[in-house]
Protein backbone atom coordinates (compact mmCIF):
# COMPACT_ATOMS: atom_id res chain seq x y z
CA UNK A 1 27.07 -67.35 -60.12
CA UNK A 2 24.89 -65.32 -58.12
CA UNK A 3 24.98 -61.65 -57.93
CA UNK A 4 25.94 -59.89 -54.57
CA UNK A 5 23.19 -57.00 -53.46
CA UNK A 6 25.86 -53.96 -52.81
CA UNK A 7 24.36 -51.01 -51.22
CA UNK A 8 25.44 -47.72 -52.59
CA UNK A 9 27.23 -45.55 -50.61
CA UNK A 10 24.63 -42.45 -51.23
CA UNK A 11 21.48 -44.51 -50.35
CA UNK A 12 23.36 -45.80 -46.90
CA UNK A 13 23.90 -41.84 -45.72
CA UNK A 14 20.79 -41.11 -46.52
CA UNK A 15 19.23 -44.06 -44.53
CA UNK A 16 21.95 -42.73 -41.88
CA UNK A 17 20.37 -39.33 -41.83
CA UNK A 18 17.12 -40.46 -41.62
CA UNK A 19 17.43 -42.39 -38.73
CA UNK A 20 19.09 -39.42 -37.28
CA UNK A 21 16.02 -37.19 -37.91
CA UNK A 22 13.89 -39.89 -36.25
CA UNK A 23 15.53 -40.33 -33.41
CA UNK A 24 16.03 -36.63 -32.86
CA UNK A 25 12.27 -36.54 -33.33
CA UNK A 26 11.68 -38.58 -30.35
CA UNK A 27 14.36 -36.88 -27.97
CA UNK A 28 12.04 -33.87 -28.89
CA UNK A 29 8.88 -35.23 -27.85
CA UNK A 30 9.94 -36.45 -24.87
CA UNK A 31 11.96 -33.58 -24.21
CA UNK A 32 8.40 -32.05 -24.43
CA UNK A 33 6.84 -34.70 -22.72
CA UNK A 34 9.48 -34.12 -19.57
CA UNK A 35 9.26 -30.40 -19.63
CA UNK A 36 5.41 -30.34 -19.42
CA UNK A 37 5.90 -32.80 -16.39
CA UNK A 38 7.97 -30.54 -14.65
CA UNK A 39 6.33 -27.14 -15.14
CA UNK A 40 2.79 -28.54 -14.05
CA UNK A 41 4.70 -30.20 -10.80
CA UNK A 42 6.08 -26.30 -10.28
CA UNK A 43 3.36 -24.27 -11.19
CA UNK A 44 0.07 -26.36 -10.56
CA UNK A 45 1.76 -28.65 -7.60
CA UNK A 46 0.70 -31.69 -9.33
CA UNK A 47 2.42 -34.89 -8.89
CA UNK A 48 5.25 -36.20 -11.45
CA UNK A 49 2.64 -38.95 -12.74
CA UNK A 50 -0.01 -36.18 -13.98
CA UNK A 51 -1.81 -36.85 -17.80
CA UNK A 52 -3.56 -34.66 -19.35
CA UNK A 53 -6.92 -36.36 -18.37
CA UNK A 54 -5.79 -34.97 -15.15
CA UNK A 55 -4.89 -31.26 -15.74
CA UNK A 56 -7.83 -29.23 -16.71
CA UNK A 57 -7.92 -26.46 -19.38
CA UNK A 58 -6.96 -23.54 -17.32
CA UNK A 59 -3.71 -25.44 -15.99
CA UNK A 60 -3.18 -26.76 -19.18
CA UNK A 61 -2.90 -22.97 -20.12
CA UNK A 62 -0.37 -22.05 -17.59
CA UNK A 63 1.80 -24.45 -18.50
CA UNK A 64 1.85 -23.57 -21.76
CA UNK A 65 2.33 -20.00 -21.11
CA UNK A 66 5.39 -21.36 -19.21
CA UNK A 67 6.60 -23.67 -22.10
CA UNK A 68 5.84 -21.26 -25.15
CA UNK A 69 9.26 -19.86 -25.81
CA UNK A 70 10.67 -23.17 -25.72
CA UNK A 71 8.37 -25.09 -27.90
CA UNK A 72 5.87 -24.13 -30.59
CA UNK A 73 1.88 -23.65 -29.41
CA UNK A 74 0.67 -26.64 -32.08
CA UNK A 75 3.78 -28.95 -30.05
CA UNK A 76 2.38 -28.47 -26.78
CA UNK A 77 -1.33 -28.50 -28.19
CA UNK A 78 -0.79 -31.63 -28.96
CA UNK A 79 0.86 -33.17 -25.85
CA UNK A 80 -1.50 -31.27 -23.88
CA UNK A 81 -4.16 -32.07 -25.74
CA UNK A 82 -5.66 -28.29 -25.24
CA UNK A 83 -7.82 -26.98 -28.44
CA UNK A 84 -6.49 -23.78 -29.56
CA UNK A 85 -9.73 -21.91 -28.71
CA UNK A 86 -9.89 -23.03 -24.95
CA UNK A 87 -6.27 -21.94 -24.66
CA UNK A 88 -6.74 -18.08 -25.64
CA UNK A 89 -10.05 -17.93 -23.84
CA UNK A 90 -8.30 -19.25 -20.56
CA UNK A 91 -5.36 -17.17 -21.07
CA UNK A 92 -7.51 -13.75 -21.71
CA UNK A 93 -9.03 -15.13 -18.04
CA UNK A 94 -5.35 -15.36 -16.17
CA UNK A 95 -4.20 -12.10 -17.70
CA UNK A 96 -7.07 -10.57 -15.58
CA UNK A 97 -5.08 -9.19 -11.99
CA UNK A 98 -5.23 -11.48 -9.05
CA UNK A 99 -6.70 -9.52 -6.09
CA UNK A 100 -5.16 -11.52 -3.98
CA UNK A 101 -1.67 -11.71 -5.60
CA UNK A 102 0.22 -9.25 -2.67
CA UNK A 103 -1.94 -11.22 -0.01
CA UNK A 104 -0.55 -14.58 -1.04
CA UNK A 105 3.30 -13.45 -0.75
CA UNK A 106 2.34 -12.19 2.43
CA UNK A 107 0.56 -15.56 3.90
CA UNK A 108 3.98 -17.37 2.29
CA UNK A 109 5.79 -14.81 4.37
CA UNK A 110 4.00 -15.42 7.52
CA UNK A 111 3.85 -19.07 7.44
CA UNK A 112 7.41 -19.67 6.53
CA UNK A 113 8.66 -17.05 9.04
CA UNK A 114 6.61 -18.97 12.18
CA UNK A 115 8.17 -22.03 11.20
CA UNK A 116 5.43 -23.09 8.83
CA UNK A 117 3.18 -23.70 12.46
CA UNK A 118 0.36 -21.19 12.10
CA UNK A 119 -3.17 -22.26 10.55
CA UNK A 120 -5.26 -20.25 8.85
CA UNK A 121 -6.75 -18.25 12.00
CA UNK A 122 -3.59 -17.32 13.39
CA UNK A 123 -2.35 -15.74 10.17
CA UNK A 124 -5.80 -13.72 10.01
CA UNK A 125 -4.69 -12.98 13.21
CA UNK A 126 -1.36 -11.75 11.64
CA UNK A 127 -3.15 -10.40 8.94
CA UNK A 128 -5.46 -8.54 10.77
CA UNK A 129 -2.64 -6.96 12.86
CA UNK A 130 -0.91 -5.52 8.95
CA UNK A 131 -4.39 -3.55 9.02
CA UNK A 132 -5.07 -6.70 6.47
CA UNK A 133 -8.67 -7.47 6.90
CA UNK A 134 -9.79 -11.06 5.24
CA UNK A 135 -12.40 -13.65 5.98
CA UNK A 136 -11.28 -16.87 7.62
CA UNK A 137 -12.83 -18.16 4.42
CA UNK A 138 -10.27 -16.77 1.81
CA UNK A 139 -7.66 -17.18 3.92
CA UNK A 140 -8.05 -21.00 4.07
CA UNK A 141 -8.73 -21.14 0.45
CA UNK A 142 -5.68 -18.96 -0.32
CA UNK A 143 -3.25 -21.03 1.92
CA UNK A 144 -4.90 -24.15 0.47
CA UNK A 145 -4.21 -23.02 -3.25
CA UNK A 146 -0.53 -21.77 -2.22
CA UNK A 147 0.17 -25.39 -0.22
CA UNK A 148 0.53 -24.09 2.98
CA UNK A 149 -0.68 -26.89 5.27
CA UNK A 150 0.48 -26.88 9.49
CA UNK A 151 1.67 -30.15 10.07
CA UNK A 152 3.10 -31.52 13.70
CA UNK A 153 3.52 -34.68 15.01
CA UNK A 154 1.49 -35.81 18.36
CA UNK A 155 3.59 -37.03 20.57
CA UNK A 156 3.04 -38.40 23.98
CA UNK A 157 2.01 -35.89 26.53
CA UNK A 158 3.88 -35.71 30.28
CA UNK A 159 1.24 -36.53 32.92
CA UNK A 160 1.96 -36.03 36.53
CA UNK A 161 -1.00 -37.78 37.95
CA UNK A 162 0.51 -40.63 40.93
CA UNK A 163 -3.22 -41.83 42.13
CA UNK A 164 -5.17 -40.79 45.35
CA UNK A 165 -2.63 -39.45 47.76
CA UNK A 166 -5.07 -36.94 49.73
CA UNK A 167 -8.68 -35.32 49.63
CA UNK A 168 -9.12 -33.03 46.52
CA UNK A 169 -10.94 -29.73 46.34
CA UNK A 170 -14.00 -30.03 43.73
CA UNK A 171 -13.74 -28.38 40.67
CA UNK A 172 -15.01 -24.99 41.22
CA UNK A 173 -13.84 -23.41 38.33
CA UNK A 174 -16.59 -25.85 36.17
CA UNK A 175 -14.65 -25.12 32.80
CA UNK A 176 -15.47 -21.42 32.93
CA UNK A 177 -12.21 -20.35 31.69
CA UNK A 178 -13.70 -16.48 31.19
CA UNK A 179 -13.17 -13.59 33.96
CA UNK A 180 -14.32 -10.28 34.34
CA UNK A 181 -11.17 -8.51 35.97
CA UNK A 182 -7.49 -9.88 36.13
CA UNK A 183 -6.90 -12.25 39.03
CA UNK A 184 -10.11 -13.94 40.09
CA UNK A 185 -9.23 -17.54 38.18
CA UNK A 186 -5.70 -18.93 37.73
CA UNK A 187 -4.66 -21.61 35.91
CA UNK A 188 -1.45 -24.18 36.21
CA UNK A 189 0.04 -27.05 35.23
CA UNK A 190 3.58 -28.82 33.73
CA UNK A 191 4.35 -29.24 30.10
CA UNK A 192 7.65 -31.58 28.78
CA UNK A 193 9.62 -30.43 26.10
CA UNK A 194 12.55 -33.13 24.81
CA UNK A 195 15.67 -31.50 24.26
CA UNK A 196 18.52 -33.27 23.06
CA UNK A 197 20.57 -32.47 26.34
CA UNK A 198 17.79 -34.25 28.21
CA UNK A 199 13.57 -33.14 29.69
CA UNK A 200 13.17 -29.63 30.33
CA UNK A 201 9.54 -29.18 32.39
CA UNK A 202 7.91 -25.62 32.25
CA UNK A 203 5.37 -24.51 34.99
CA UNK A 204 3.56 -21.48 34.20
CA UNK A 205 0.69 -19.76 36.08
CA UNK A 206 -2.10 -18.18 33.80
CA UNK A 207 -4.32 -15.85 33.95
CA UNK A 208 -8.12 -16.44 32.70
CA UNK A 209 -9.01 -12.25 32.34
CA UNK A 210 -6.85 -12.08 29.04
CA UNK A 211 -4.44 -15.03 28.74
CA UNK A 212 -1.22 -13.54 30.25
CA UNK A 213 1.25 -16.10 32.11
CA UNK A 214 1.95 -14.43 35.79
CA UNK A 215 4.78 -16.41 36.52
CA UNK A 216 6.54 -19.08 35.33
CA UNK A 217 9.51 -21.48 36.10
CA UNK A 218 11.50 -23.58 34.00
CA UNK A 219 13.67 -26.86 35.52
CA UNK A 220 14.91 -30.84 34.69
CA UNK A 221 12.40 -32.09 36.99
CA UNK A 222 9.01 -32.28 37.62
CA UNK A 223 9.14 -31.09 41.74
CA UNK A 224 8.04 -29.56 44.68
CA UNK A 225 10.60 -26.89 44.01
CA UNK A 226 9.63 -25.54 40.17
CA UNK A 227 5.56 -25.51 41.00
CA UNK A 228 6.20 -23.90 44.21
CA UNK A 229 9.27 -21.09 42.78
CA UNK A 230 6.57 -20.66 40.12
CA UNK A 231 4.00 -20.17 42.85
CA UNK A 232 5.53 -17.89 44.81
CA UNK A 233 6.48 -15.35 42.18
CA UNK A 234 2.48 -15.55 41.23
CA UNK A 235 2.07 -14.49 44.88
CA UNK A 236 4.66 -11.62 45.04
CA UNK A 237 2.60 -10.26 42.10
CA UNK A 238 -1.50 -10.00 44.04
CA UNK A 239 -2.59 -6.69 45.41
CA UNK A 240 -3.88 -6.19 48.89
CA UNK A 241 -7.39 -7.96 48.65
CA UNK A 242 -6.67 -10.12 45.61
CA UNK A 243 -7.70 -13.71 46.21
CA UNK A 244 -7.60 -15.94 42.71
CA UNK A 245 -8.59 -19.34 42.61
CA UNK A 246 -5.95 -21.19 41.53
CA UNK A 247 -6.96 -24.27 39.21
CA UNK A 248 -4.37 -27.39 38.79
CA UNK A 249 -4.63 -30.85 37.35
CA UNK A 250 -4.57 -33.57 40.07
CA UNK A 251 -1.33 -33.78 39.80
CA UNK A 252 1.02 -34.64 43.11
CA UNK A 253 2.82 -31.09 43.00
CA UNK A 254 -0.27 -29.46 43.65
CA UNK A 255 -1.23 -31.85 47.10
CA UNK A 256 2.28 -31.52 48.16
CA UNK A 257 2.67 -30.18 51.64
CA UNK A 258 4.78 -27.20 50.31
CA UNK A 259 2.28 -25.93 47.87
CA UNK A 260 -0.91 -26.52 50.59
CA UNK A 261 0.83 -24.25 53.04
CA UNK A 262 1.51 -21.81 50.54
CA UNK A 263 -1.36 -21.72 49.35
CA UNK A 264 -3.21 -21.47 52.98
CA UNK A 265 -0.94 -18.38 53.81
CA UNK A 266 -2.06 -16.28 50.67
CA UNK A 267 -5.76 -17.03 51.02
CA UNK A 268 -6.08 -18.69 47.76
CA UNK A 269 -9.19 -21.11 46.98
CA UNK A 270 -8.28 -24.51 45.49
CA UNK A 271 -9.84 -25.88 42.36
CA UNK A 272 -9.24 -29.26 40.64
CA UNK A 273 -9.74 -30.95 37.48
CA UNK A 274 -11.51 -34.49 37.46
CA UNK A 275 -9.52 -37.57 37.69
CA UNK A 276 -8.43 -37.79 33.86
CA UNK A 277 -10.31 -35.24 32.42
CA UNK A 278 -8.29 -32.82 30.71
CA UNK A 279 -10.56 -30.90 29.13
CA UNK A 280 -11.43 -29.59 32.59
CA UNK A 281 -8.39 -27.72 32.60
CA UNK A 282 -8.26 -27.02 28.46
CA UNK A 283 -7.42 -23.28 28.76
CA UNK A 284 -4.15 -24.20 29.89
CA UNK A 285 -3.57 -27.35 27.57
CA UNK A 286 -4.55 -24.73 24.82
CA UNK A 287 -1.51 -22.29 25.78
CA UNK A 288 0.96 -25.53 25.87
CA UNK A 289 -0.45 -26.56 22.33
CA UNK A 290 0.10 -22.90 21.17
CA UNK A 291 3.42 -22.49 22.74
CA UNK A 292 4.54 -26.07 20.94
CA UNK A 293 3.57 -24.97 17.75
CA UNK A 294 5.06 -21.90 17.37
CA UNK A 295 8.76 -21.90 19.31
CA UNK A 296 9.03 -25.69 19.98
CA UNK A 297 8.32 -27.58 17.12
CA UNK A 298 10.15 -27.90 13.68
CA UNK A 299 13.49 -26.21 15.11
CA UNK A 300 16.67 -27.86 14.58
CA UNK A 301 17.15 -27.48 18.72
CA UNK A 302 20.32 -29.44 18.30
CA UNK A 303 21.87 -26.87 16.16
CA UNK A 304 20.32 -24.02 18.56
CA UNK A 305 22.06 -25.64 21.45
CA UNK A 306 25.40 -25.77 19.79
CA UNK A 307 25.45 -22.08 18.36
């Protein structure tokens, strides 16, 4: 009769604990393993797929520095697969002071607080205006480095061009967009913005000398009535002896008998654009793309419109 193989109960808790150990082992690593993952994604903006191919030594550093209270140095050596030496010598580097450390918190707080719209020359502008004086250079690397990138969609612009329905004046204003006093060159046209109550059109009249919008009306519709409201408040605003020349697309507001006769009366000169050139009229198109990006886009308008 054969003998049975019976397994001691000592040896079977001791196999017992050291499976245990093993598989606590391996919840460790890739504890490890998930915790380097995450504080490389927060600290060095990498993606959740990074390897340490990918991270170079100074990173690798940081997130160590991040990691070193919860696991030993020779753990995340390891993982990381940093040498000892390289770690010390880049962390005696990122213990230096960042000159730029206040600067960055302030680019965060500009860029965030103009709904995260503004490049890099409009928060030198900003900048500039704190008495904070930076090239254009370190500002783009700094908002590069901190992940600040503008981003808007294009969308499809309104055009109020309805063909050939009169002569049009020539286009005296030849893209010089500069003036040497206020009210020699004018500048007009209709922008869109898409509300959720419905179109909302905004006619402004701008000045060339330093940018500022004369007058301006706001309606639901593109017509005879907002260019010509907006027009006469430009008007109301001349001195005795002021003449501007008053620049439009070819749009039909601006051949309109209304407008014409206005026009006529206040001794204004006429200037077009091409047929379909808008850079002809890009001074204007400049303070809609401005205007866009920093009040229209990337607000919740249908949460304005209900508070």
């Amino acid at each position: 009769m054969r003998k049975r193989n019976v397994i001691a109960p000592d040896d079977e808790r001791a196999a017992l604990l050291d499976r245990i150990a093993q598989l606590e082992q391996q919840v460790h690593r890739l504890q490890l393993e998930q915790d380097v993952m995450r504080q490389a994604t927060e600290l060095i903006k990498k993606d959740q797929g990074i390897t340490a191919l990918i991270l170079t030594n100074r990173e690798k550093t940081r997130v160590v520095d991040a990691l070193r209270d919860a696991h030993s140095l020779p753990e995340l050596f390891s993982t990381l697969q940093l040498a000892r030496s390289s770690y010390f010598y880049h962390r005696a580097g990122l213990r230096l002071r960042d000159k730029y450390a206040e600067v960055r918190d302030t680019l965060v707080e500009i860029f965030h607080d103009n709904h995260r719209c503004y490049g890099y020359r409009r928060v030198q502008a900003v900048l500039r205006k704190r008495h904070t004086r930076l090239s254009e250079k370190v500002v783009r690397r700094l908002m590069a480095e901190e992940q600040l990138v503008a981003h808007q969609p294009r969308r499809r612009r309104y055009s109020s061009y309805c063909g050939e329905i009169g002569p049009a004046p020539e286009n005296l204003l030849d893209r010089e967009f500069h003036s040497q006093a206020p009210n020699e060159k004018w500048l007009t046209d209709i922008t869109e913005f898409q509300l959720p109550a419905g179109k909302v059109y905004l006619s402004p009249m701008i000045d060339c000398f330093d940018g500022q919008v004369i007058s301006w009306s706001i309606g639901t519709s593109p017509n005879a009535q907002l260019v010509n409201t907006m027009l006469d408040g430009a008007i109301r605003t001349l001195s005795d002896g002021k003449r501007p020349m008053v620049h439009s697309d070819r749009g039909a507001h601006y051949r309109w008998p209304g407008w014409l006769q206005r026009i006529k009366t206040a001794g204004l000169i006429r200037s077009m654009s091409r047929k379909g050139c808008s850079p002809d009229n890009a001074a204007c198109e400049g303070f809609f793309g401005r205007l866009k990006n920093e009040f229209y886009y990337g607000r919740n308008w249908a949460a304005s419109l209900r508070s």
